[in-house]
PDB file of N, CA and C in Angstrom:
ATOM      1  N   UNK A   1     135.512  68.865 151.627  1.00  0.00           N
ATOM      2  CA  UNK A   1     135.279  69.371 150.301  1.00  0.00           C
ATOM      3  C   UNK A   1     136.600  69.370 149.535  1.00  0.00           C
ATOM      4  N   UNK A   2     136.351  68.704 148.449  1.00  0.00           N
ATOM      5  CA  UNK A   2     137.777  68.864 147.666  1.00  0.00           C
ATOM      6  C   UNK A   2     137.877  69.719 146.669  1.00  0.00           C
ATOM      7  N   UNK A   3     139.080  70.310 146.593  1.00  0.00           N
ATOM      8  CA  UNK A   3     139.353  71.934 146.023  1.00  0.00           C
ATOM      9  C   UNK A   3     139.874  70.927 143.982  1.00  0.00           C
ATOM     10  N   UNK A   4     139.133  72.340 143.380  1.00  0.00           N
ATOM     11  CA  UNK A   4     139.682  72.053 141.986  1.00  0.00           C
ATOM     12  C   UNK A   4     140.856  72.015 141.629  1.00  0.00           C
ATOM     13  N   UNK A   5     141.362  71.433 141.100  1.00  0.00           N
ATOM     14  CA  UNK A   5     143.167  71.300 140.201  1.00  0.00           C
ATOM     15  C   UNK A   5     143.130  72.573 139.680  1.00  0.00           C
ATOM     16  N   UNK A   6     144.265  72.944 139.332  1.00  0.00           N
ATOM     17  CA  UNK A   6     144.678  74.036 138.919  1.00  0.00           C
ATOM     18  C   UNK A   6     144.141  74.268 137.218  1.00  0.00           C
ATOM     19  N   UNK A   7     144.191  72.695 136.942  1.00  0.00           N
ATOM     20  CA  UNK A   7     143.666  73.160 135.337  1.00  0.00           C
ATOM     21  C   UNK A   7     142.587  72.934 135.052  1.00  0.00           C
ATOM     22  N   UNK A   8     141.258  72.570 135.976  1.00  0.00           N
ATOM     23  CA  UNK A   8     140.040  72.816 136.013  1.00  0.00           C
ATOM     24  C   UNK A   8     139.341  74.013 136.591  1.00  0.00           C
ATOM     25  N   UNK A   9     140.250  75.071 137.637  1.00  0.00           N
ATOM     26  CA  UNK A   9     140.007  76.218 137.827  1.00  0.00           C
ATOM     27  C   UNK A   9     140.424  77.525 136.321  1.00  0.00           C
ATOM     28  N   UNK A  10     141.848  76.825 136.062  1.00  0.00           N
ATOM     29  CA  UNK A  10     141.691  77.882 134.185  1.00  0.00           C
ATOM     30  C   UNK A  10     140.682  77.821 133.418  1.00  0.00           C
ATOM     31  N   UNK A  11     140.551  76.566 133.281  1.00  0.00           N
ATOM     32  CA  UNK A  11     139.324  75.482 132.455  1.00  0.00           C
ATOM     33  C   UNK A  11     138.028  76.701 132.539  1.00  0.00           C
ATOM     34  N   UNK A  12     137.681  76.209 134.218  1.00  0.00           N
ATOM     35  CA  UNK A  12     136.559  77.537 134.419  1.00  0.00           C
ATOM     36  C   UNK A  12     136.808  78.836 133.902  1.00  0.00           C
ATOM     37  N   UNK A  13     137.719  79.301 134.436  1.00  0.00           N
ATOM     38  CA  UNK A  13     137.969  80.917 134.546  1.00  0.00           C
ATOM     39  C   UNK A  13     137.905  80.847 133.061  1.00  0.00           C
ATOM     40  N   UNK A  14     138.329  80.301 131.938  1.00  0.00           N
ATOM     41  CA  UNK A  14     138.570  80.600 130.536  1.00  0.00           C
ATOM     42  C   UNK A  14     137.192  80.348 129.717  1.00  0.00           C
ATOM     43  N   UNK A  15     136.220  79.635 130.278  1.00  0.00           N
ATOM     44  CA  UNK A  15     134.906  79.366 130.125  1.00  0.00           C
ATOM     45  C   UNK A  15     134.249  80.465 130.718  1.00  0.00           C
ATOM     46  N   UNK A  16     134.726  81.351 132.093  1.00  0.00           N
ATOM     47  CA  UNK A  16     133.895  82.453 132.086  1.00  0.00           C
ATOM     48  C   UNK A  16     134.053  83.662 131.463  1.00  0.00           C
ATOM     49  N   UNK A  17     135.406  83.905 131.101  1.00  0.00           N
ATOM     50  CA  UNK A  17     135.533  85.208 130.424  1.00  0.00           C
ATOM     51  C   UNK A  17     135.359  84.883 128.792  1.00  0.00           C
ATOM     52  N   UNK A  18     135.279  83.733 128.510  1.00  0.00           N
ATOM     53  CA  UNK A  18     134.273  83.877 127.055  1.00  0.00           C
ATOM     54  C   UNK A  18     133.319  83.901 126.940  1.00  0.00           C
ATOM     55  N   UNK A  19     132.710  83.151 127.634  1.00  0.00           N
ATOM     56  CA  UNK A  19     131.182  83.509 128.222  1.00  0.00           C
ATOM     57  C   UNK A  19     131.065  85.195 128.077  1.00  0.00           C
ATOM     58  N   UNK A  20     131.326  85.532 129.024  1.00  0.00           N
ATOM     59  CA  UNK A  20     131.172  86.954 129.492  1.00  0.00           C
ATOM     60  C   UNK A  20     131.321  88.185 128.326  1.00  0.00           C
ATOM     61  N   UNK A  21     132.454  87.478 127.311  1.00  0.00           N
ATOM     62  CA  UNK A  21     132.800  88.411 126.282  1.00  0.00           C
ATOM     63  C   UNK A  21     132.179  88.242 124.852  1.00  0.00           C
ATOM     64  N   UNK A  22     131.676  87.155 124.884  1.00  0.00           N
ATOM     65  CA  UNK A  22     130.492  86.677 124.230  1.00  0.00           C
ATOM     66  C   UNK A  22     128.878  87.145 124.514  1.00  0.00           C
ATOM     67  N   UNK A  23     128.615  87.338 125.747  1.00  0.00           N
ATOM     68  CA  UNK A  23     127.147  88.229 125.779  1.00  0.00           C
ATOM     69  C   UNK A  23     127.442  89.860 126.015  1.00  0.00           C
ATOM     70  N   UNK A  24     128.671  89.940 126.122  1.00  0.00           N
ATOM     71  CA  UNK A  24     128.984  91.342 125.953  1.00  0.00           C
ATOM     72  C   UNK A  24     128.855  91.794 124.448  1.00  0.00           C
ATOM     73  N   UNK A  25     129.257  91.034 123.528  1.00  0.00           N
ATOM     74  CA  UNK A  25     129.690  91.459 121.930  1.00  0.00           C
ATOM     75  C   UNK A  25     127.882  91.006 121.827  1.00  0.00           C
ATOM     76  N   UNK A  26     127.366  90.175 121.784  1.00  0.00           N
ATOM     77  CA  UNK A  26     125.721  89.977 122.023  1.00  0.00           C
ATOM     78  C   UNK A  26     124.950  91.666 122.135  1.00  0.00           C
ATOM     79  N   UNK A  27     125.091  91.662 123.373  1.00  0.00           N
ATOM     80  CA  UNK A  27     124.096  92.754 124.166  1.00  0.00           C
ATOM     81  C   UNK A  27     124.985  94.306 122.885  1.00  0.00           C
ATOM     82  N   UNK A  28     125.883  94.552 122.530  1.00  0.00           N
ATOM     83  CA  UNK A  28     126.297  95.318 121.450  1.00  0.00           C
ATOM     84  C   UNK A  28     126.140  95.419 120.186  1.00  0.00           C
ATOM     85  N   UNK A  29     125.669  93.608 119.700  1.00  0.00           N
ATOM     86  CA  UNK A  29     125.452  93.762 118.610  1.00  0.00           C
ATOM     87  C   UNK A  29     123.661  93.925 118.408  1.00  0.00           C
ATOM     88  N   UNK A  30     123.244  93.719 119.628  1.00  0.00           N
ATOM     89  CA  UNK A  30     121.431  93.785 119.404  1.00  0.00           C
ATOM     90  C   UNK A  30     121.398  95.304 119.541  1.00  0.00           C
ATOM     91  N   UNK A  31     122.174  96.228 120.377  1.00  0.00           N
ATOM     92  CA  UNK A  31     122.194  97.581 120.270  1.00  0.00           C
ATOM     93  C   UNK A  31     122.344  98.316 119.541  1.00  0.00           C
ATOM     94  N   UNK A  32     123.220  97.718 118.339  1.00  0.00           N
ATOM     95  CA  UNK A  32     123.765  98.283 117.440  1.00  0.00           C
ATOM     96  C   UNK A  32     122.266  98.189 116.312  1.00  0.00           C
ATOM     97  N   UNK A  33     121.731  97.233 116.546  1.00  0.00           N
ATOM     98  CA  UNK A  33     120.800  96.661 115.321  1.00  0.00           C
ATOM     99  C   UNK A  33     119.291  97.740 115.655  1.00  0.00           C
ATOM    100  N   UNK A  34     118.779  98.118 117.279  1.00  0.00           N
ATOM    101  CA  UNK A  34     118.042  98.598 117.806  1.00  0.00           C
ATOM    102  C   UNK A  34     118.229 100.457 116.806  1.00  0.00           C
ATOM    103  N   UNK A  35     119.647 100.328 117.198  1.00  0.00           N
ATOM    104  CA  UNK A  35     120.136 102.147 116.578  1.00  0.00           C
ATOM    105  C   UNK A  35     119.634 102.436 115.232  1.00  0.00           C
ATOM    106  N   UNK A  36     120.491 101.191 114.345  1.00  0.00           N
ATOM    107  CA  UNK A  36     120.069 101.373 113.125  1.00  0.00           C
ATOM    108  C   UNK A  36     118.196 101.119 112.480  1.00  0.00           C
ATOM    109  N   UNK A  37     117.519 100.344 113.304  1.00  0.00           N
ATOM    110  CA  UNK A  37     116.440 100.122 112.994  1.00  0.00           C
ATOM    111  C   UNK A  37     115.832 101.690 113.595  1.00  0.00           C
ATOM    112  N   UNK A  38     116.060 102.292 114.498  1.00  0.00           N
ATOM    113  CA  UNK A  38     115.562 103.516 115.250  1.00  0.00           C
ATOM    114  C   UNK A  38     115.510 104.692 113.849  1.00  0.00           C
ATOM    115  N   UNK A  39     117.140 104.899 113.453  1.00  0.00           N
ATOM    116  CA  UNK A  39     117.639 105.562 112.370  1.00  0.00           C
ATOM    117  C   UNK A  39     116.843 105.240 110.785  1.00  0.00           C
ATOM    118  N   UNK A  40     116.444 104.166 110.618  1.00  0.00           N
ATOM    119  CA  UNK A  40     115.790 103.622 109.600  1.00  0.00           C
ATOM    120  C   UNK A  40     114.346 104.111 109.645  1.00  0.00           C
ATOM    121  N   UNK A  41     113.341 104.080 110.735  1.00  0.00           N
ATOM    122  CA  UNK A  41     112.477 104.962 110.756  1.00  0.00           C
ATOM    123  C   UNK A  41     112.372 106.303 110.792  1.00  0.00           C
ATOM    124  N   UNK A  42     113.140 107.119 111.399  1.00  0.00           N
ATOM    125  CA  UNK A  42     113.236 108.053 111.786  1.00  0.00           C
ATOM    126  C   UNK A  42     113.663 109.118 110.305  1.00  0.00           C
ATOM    127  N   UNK A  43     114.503 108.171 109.078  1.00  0.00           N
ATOM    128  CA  UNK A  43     114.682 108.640 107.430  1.00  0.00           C
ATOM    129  C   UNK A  43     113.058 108.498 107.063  1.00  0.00           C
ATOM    130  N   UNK A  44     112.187 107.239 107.602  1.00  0.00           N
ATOM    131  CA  UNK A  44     111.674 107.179 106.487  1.00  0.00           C
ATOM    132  C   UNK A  44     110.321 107.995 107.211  1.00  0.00           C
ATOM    133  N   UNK A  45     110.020 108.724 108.366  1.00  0.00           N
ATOM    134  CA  UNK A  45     109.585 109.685 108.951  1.00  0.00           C
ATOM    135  C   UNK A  45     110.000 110.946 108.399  1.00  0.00           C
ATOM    136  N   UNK A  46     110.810 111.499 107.945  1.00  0.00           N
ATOM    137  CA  UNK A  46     111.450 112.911 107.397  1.00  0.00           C
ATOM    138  C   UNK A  46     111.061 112.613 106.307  1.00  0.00           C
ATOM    139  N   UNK A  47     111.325 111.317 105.383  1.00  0.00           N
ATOM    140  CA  UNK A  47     110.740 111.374 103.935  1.00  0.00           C
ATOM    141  C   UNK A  47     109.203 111.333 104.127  1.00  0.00           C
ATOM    142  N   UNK A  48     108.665 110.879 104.356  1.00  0.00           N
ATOM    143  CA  UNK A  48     106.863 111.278 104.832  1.00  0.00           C
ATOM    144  C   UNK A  48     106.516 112.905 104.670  1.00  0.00           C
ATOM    145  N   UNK A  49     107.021 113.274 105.728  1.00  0.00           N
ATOM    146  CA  UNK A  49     106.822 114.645 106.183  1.00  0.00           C
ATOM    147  C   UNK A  49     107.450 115.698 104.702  1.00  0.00           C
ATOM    148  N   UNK A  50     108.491 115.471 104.090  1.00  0.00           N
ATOM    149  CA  UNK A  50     109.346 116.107 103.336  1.00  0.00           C
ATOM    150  C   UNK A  50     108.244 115.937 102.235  1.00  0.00           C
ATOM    151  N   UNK A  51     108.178 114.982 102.070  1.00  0.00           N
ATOM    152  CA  UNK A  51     106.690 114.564 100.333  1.00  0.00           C
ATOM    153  C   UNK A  51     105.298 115.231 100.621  1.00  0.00           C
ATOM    154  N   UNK A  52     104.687 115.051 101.781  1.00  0.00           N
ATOM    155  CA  UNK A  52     103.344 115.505 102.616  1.00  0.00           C
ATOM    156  C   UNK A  52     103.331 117.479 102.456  1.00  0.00           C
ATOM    157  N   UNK A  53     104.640 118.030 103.017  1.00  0.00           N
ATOM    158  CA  UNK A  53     104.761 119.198 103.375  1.00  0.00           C
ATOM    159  C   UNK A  53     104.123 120.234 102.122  1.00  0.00           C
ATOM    160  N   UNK A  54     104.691 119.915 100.614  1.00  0.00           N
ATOM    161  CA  UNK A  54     103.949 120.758  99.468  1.00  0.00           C
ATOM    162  C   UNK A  54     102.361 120.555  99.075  1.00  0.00           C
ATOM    163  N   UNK A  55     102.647 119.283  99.181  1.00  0.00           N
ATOM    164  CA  UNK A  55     101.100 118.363  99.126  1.00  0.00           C
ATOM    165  C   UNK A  55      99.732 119.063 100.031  1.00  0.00           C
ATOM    166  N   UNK A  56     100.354 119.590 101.091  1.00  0.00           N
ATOM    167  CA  UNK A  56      99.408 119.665 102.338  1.00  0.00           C
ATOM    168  C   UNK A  56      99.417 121.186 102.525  1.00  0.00           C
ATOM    169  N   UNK A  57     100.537 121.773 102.268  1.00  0.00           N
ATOM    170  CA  UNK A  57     100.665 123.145 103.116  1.00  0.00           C
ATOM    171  C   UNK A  57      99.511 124.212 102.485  1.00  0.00           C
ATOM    172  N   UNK A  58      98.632 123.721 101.685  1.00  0.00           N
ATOM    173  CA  UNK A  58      97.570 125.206 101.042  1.00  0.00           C
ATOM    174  C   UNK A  58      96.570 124.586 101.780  1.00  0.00           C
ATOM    175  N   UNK A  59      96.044 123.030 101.845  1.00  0.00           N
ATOM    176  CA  UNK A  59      95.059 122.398 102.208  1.00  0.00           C
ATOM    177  C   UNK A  59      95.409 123.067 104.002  1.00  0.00           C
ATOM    178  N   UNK A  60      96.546 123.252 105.012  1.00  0.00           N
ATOM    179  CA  UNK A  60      96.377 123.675 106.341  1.00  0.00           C
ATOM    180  C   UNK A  60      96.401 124.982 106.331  1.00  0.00           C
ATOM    181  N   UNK A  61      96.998 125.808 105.426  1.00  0.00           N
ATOM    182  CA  UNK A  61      97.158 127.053 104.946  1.00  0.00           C
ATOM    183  C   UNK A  61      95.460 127.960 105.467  1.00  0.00           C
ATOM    184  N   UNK A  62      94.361 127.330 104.581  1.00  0.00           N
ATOM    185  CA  UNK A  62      93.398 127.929 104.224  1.00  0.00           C
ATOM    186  C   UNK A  62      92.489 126.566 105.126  1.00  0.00           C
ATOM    187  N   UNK A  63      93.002 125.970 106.018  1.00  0.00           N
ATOM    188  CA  UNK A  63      91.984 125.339 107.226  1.00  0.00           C
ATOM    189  C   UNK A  63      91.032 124.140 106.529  1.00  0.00           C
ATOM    190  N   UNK A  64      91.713 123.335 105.674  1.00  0.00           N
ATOM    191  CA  UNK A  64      90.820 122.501 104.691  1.00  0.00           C
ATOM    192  C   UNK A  64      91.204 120.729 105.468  1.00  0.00           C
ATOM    193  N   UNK A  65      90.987 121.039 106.623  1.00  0.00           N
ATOM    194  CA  UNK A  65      91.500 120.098 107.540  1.00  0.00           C
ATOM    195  C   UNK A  65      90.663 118.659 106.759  1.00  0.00           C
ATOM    196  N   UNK A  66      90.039 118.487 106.495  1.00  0.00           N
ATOM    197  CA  UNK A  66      89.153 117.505 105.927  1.00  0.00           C
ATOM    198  C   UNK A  66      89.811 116.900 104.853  1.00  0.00           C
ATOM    199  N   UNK A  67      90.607 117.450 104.240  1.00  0.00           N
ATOM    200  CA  UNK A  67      91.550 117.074 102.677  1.00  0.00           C
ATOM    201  C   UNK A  67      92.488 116.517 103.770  1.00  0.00           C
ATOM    202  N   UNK A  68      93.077 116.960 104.669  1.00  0.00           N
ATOM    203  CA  UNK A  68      94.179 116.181 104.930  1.00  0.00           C
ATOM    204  C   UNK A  68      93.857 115.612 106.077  1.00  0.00           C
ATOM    205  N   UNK A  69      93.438 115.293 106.692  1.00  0.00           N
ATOM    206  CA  UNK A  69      92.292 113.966 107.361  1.00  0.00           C
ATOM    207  C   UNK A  69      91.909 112.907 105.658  1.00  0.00           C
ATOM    208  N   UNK A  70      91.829 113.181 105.108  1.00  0.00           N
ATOM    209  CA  UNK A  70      91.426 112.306 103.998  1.00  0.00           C
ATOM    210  C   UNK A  70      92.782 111.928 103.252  1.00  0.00           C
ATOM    211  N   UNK A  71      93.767 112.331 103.765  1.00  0.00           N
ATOM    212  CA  UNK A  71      94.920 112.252 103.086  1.00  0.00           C
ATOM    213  C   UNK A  71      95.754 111.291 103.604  1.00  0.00           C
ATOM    214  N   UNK A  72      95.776 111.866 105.288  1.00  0.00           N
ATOM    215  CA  UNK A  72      96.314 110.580 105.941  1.00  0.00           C
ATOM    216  C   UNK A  72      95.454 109.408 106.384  1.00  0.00           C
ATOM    217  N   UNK A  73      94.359 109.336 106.079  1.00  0.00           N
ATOM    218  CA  UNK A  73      93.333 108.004 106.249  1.00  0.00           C
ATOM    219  C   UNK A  73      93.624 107.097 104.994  1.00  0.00           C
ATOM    220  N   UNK A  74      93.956 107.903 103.712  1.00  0.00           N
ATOM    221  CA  UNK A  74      94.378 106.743 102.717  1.00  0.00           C
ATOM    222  C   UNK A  74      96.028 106.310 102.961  1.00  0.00           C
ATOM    223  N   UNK A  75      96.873 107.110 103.688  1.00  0.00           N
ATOM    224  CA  UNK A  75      98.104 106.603 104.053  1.00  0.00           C
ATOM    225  C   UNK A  75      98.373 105.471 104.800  1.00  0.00           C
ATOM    226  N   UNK A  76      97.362 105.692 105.804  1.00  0.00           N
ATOM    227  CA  UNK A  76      97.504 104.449 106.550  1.00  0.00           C
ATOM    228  C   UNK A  76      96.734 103.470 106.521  1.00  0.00           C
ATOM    229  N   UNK A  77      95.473 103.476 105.428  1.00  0.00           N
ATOM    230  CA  UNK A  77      95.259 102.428 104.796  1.00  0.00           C
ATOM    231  C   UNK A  77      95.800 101.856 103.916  1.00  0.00           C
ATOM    232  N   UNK A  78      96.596 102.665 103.438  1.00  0.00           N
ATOM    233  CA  UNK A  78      97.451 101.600 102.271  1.00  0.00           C
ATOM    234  C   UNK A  78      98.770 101.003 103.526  1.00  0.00           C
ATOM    235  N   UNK A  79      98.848 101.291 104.630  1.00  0.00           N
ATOM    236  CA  UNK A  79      99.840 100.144 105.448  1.00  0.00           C
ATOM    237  C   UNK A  79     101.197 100.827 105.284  1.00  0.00           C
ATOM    238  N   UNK A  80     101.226 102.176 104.956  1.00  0.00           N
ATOM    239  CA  UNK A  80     102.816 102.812 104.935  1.00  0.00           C
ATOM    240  C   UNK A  80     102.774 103.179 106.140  1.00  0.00           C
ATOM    241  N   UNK A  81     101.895 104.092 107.165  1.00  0.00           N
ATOM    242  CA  UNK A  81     102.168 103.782 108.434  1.00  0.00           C
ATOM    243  C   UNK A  81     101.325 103.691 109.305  1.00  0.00           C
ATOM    244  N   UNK A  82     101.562 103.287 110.721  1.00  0.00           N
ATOM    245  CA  UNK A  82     100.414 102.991 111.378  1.00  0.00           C
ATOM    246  C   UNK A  82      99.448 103.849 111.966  1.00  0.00           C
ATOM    247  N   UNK A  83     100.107 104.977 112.140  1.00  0.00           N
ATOM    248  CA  UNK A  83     100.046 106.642 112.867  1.00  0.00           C
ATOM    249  C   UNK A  83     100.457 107.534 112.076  1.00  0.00           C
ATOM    250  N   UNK A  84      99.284 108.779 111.775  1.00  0.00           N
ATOM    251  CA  UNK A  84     100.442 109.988 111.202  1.00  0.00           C
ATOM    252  C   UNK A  84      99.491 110.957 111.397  1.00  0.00           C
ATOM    253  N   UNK A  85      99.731 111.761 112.036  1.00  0.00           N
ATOM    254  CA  UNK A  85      99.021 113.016 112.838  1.00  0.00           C
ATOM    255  C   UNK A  85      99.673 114.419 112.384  1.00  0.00           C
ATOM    256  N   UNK A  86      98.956 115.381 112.353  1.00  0.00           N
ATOM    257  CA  UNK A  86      99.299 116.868 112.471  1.00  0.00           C
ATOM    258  C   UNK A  86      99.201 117.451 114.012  1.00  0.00           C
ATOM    259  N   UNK A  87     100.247 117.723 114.328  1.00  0.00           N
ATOM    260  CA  UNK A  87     100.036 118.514 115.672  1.00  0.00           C
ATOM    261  C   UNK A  87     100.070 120.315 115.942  1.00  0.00           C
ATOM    262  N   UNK A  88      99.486 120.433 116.683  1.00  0.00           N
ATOM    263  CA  UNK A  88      99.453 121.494 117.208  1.00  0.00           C
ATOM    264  C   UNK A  88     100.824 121.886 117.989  1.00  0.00           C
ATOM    265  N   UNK A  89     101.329 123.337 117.048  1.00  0.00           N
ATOM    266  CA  UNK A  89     102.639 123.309 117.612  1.00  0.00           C
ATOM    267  C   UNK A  89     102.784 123.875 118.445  1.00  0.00           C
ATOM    268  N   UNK A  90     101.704 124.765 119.668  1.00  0.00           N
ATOM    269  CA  UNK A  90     101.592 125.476 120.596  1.00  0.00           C
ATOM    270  C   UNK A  90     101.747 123.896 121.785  1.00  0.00           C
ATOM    271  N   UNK A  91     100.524 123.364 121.386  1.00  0.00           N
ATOM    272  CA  UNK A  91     100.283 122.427 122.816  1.00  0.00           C
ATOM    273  C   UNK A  91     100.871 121.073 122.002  1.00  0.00           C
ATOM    274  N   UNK A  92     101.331 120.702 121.107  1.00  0.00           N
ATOM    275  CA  UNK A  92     101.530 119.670 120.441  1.00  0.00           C
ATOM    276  C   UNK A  92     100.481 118.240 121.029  1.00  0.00           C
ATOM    277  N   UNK A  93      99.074 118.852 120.491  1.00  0.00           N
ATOM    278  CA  UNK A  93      98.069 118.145 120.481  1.00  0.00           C
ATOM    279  C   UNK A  93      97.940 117.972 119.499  1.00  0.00           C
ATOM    280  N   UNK A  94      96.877 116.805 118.428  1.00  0.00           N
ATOM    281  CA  UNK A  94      96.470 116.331 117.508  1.00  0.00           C
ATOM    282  C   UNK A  94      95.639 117.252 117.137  1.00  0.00           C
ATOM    283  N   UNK A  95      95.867 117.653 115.853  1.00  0.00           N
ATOM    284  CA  UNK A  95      94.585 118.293 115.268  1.00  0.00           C
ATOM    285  C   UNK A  95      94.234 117.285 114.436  1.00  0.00           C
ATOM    286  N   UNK A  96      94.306 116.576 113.752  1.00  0.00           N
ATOM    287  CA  UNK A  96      94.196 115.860 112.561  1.00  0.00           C
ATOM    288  C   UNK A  96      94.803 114.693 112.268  1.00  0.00           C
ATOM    289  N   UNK A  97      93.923 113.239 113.136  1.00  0.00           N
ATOM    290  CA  UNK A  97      94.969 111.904 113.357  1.00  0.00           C
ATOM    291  C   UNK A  97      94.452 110.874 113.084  1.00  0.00           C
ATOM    292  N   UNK A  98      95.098 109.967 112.284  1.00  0.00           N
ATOM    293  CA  UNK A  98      94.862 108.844 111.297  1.00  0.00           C
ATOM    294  C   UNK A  98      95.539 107.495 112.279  1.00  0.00           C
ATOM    295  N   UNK A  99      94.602 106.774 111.925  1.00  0.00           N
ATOM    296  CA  UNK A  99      95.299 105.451 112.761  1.00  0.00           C
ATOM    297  C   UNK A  99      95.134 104.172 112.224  1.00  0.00           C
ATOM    298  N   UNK A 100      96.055 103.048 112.117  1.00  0.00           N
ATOM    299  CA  UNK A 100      95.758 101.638 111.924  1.00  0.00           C
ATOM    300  C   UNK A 100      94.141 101.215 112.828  1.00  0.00           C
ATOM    301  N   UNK A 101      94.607 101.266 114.239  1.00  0.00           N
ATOM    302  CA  UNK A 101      93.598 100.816 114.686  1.00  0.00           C
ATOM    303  C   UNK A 101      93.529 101.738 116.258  1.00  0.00           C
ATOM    304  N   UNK A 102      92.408 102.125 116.825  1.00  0.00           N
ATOM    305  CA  UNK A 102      92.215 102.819 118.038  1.00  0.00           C
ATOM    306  C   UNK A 102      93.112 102.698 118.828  1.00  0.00           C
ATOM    307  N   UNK A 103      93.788 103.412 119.296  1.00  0.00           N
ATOM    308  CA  UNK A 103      94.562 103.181 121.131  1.00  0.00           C
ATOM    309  C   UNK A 103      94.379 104.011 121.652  1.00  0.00           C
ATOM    310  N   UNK A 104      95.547 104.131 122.530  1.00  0.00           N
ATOM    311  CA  UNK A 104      95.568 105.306 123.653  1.00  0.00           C
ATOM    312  C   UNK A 104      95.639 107.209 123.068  1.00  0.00           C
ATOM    313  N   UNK A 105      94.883 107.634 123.419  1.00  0.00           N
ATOM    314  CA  UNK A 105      95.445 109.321 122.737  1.00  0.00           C
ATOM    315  C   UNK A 105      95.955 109.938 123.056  1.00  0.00           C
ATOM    316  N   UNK A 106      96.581 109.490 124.474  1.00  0.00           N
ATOM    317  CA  UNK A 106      97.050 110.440 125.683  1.00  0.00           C
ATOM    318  C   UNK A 106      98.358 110.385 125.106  1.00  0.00           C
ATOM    319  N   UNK A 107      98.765 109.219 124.750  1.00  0.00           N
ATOM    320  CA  UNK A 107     100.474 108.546 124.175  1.00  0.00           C
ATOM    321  C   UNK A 107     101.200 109.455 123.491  1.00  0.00           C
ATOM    322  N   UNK A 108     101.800 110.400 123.672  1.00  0.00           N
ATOM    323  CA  UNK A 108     102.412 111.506 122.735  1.00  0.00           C
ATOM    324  C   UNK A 108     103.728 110.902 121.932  1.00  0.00           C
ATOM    325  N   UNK A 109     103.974 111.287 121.155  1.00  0.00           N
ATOM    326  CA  UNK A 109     104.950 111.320 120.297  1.00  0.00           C
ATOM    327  C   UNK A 109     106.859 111.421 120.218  1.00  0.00           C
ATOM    328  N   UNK A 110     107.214 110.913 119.677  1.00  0.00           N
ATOM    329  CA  UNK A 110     108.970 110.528 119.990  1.00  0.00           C
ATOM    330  C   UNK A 110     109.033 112.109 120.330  1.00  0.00           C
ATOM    331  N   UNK A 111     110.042 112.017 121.059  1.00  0.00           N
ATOM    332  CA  UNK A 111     110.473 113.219 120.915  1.00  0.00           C
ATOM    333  C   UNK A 111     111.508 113.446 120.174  1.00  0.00           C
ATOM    334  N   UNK A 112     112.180 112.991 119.235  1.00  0.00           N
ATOM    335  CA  UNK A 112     112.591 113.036 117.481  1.00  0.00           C
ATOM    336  C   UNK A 112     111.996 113.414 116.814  1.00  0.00           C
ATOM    337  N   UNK A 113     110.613 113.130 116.935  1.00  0.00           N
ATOM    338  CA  UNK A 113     109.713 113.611 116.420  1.00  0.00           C
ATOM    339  C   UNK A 113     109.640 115.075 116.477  1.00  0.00           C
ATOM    340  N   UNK A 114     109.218 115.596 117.640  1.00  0.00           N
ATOM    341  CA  UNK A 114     108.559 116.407 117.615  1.00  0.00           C
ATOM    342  C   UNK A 114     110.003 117.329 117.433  1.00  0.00           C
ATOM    343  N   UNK A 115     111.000 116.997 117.421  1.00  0.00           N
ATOM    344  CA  UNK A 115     111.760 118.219 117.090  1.00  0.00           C
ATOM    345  C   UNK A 115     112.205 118.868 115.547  1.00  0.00           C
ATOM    346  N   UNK A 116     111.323 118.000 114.709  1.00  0.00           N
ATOM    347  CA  UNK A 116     111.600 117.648 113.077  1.00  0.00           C
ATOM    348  C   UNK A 116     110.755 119.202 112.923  1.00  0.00           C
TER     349      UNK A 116
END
């Protein structure tokens, strides 16, 4: 077996640590993009809730669960979001949940969420 020259072993070695420092700056910059997209929902989740809260609070106030079941069924038919539920803040179960389309119910909620 014949051994590499000295300047086809740099050759390599300088091909692997760019390599290497190249899917490193990669795997950081898709992380970085994951954070801010996380952060980007998570504003436009507080603005939901922040607009909803005056809107809603006499309609849960006085148990008019039906107004706001009718409230978030036109929300997420107009495609602002796919999910938007009232929970129960004892068992943080659904009282009142609007959906794009059927799934799982068991699936609970960010826990970002639930600390808003």
């Amino acid at each position: 077996m014949k051994r590499l020259s000295l300047r086809w072993r740099t050759l390599l070695l300088t091909l692997l640590v760019v390599a290497g420092i190249s899917l490193l700056g990669l795997a950081l910059v898709i992380q970085e993009r994951i954070d801010s997209t996380r952060q980007q929902y998570q504003n436009e989740a507080k603005t939901f809730i922040l607009a909803l809260r005056p809107m809603l609070g006499n309609a849960v106030v006085i148990g008019d669960l039906a107004t706001v079941q009718q409230t978030f069924d036109d929300i997420v038919r107009a495609e602002a979001l796919q999910r938007i539920a009232l929970l129960d803040p004892k068992t943080r179960k659904p009282i009142v949940d609007a959906r794009d389309s059927p799934t799982d119910l068991t699936r609970q909620p960010p826990a970002w969420f639930l600390a808003l």
